[in-house]
Protein backbone atom coordinates (compact mmCIF):
# COMPACT_ATOMS: atom_id res chain seq x y z
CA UNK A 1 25.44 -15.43 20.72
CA UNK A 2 21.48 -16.36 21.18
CA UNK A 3 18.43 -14.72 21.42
CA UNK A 4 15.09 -15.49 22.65
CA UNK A 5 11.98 -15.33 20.25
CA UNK A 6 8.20 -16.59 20.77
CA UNK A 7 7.95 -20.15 20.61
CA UNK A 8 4.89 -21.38 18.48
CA UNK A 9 3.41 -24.08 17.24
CA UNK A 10 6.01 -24.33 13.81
CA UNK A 11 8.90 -24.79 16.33
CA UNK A 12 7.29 -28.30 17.98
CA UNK A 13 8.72 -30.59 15.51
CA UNK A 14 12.18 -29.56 16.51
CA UNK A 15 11.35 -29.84 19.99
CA UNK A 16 9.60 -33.40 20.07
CA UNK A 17 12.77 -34.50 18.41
CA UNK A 18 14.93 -33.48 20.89
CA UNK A 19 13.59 -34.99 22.91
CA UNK A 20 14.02 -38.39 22.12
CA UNK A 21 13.87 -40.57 25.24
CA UNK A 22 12.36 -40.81 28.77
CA UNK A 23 15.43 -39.57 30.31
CA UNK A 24 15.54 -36.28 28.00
CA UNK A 25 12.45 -35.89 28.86
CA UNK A 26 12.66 -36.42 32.71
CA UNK A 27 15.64 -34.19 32.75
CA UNK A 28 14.13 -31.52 30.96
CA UNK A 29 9.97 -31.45 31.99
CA UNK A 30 10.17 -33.40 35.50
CA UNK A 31 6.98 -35.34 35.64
CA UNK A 32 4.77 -32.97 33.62
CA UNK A 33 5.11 -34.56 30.87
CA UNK A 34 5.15 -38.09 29.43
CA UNK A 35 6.99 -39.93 27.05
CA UNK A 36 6.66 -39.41 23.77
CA UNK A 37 6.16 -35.84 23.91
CA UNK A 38 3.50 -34.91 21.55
CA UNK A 39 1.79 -31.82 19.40
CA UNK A 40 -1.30 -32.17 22.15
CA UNK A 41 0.61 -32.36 25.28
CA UNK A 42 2.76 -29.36 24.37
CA UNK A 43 -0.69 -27.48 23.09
CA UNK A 44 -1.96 -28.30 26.47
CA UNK A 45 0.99 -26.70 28.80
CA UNK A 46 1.28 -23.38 27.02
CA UNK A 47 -2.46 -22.88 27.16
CA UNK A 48 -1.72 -21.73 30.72
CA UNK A 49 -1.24 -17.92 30.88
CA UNK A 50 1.72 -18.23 33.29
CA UNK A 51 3.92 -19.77 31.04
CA UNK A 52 6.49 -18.51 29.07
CA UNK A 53 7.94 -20.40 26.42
CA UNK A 54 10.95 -19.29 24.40
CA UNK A 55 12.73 -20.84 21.47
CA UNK A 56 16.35 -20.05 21.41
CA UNK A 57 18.06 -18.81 18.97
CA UNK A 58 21.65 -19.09 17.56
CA UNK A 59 22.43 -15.24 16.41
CA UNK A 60 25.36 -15.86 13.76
CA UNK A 61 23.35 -18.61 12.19
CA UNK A 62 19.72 -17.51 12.45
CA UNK A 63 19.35 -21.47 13.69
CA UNK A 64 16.67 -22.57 16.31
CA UNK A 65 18.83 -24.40 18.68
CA UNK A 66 16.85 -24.93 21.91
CA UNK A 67 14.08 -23.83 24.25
CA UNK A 68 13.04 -22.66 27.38
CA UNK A 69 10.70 -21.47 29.14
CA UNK A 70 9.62 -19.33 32.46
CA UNK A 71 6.51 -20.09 34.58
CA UNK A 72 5.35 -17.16 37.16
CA UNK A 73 3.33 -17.62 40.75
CA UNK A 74 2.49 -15.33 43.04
CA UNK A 75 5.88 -16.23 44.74
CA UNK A 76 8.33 -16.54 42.01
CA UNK A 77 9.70 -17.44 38.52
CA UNK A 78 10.59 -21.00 37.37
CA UNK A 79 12.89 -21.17 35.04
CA UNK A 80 12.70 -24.62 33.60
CA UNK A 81 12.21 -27.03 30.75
CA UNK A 82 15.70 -25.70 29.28
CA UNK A 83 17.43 -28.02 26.68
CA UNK A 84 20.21 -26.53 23.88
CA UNK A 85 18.47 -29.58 21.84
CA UNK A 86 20.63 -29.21 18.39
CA UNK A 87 23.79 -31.21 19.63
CA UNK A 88 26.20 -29.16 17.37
CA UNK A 89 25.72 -26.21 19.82
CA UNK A 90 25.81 -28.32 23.16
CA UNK A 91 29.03 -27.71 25.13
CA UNK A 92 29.58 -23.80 24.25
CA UNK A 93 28.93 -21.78 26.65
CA UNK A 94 25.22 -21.47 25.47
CA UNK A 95 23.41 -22.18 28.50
CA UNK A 96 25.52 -19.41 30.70
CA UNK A 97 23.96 -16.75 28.05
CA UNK A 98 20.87 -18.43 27.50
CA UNK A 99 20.27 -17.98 31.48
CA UNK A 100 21.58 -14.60 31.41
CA UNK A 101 18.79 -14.03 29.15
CA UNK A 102 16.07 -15.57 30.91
CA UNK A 103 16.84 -14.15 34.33
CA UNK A 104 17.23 -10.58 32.30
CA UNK A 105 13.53 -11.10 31.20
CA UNK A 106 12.12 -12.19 34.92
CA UNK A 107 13.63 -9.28 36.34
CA UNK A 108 13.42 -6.17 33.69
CA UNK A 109 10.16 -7.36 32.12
CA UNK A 110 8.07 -9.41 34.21
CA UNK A 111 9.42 -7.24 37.21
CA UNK A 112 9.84 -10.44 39.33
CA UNK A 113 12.26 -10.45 42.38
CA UNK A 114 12.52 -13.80 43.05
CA UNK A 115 13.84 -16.78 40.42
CA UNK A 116 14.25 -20.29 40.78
CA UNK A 117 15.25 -23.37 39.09
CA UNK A 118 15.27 -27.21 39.63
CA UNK A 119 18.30 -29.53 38.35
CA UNK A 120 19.30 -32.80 38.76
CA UNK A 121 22.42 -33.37 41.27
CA UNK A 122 24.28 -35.33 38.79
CA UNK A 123 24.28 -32.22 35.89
CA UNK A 124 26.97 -30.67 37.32
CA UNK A 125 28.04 -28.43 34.27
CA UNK A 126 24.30 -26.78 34.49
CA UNK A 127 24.43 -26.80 38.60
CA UNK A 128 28.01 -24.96 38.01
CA UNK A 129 26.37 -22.99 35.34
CA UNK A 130 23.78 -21.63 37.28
CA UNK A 131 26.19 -20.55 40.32
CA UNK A 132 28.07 -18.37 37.63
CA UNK A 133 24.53 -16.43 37.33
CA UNK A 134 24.58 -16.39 41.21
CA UNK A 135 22.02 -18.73 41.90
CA UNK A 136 22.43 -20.76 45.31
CA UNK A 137 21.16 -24.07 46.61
CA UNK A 138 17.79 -23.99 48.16
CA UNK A 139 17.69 -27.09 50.49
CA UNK A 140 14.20 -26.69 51.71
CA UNK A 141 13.01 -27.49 48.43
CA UNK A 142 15.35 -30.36 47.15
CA UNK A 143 13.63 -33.56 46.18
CA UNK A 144 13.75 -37.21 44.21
CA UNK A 145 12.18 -38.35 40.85
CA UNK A 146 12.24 -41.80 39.78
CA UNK A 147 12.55 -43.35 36.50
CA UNK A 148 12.87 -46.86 35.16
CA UNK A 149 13.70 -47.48 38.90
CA UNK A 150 16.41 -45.50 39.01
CA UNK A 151 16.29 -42.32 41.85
CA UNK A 152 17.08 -38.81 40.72
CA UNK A 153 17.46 -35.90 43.22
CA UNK A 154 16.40 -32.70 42.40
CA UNK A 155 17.88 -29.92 43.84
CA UNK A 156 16.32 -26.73 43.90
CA UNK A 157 18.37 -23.24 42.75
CA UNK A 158 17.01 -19.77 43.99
CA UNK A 159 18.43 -15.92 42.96
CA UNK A 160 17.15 -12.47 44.68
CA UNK A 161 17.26 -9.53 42.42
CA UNK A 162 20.07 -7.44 43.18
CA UNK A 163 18.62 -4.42 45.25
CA UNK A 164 20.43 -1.05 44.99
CA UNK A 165 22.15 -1.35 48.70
CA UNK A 166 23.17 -4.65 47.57
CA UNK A 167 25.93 -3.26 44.73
């Protein structure tokens, strides 16, 4: 279905496109970013050595269809910044395998034991999406955005690695 490969610098002009308003931008990067999203902004955030960004791709077609990426602390891995940007893959199925990959890659090869996510309360298809990976709600963590005076809650996402007396 997808795959993950190294995201570089040939794959931003894809990416800035995608993202094509505030909103899309707020939904997918929070407050870390601002609106436009540019060549420098994006050459600024993966500077930092605990982020890793991923452009996905569609297997059948060979096609760059979206990104992603993972950011590790001490205490755990942040999935985030997730969009299935072309629009003739949105609505597949993508995301459930795109997260399947991700998580795969905090726990087998970063060797983290602890993943979370943030999403907004009204993307219910991702929120449902994640549960299917067995993430659960995190309420200690939940909080609001606003943009163009309109208030978005985030709600925070967490998943334990599976331990062997947990099977």
């Amino acid at each position: 279905m997808i795959r993950l490969e190294k995201f570089n610098r040939a794959d931003y002009t894809a990416l800035i496109s995608w993202v094509d308003s505030p909103e899309t931008l707020m939904q997918v990067a929070g407050y870390t970013l601002q609106f436009p999203l540019t060549e420098e902004q994006l050459d600024q955030s993966l500077q930092d050595p605990h982020r890793y960004p991923f452009k996905v791709v569609d297997v059948a077609s060979g096609e760059y269809i979206g990104y992603a990426e993972i950011y590790v602390t001490p205490s755990v891995a942040r999935l985030g910044r997730i969009i299935i940007g072309s629009k003739h893959f949105r609505g597949r199925g993508l995301g459930h395998a795109l997260v399947g990959n991700l998580v795969a890659y905090c726990f087998d090869t970063l060797q983290q034991t602890v993943i979370d996510l943030n999403v907004f309360d009204w993307n219910i298809s991702a929120i449902k999406c994640y549960q299917k990976m067995g993430f659960t709600m995190n309420p200690a963590k939940n909080s609001i955005r606003e943009l163009n005076g309109v208030t978005w809650t985030v709600l925070n996402m967490i998943l334990h690695k599976p331990t062997a007396d947990s099977s």
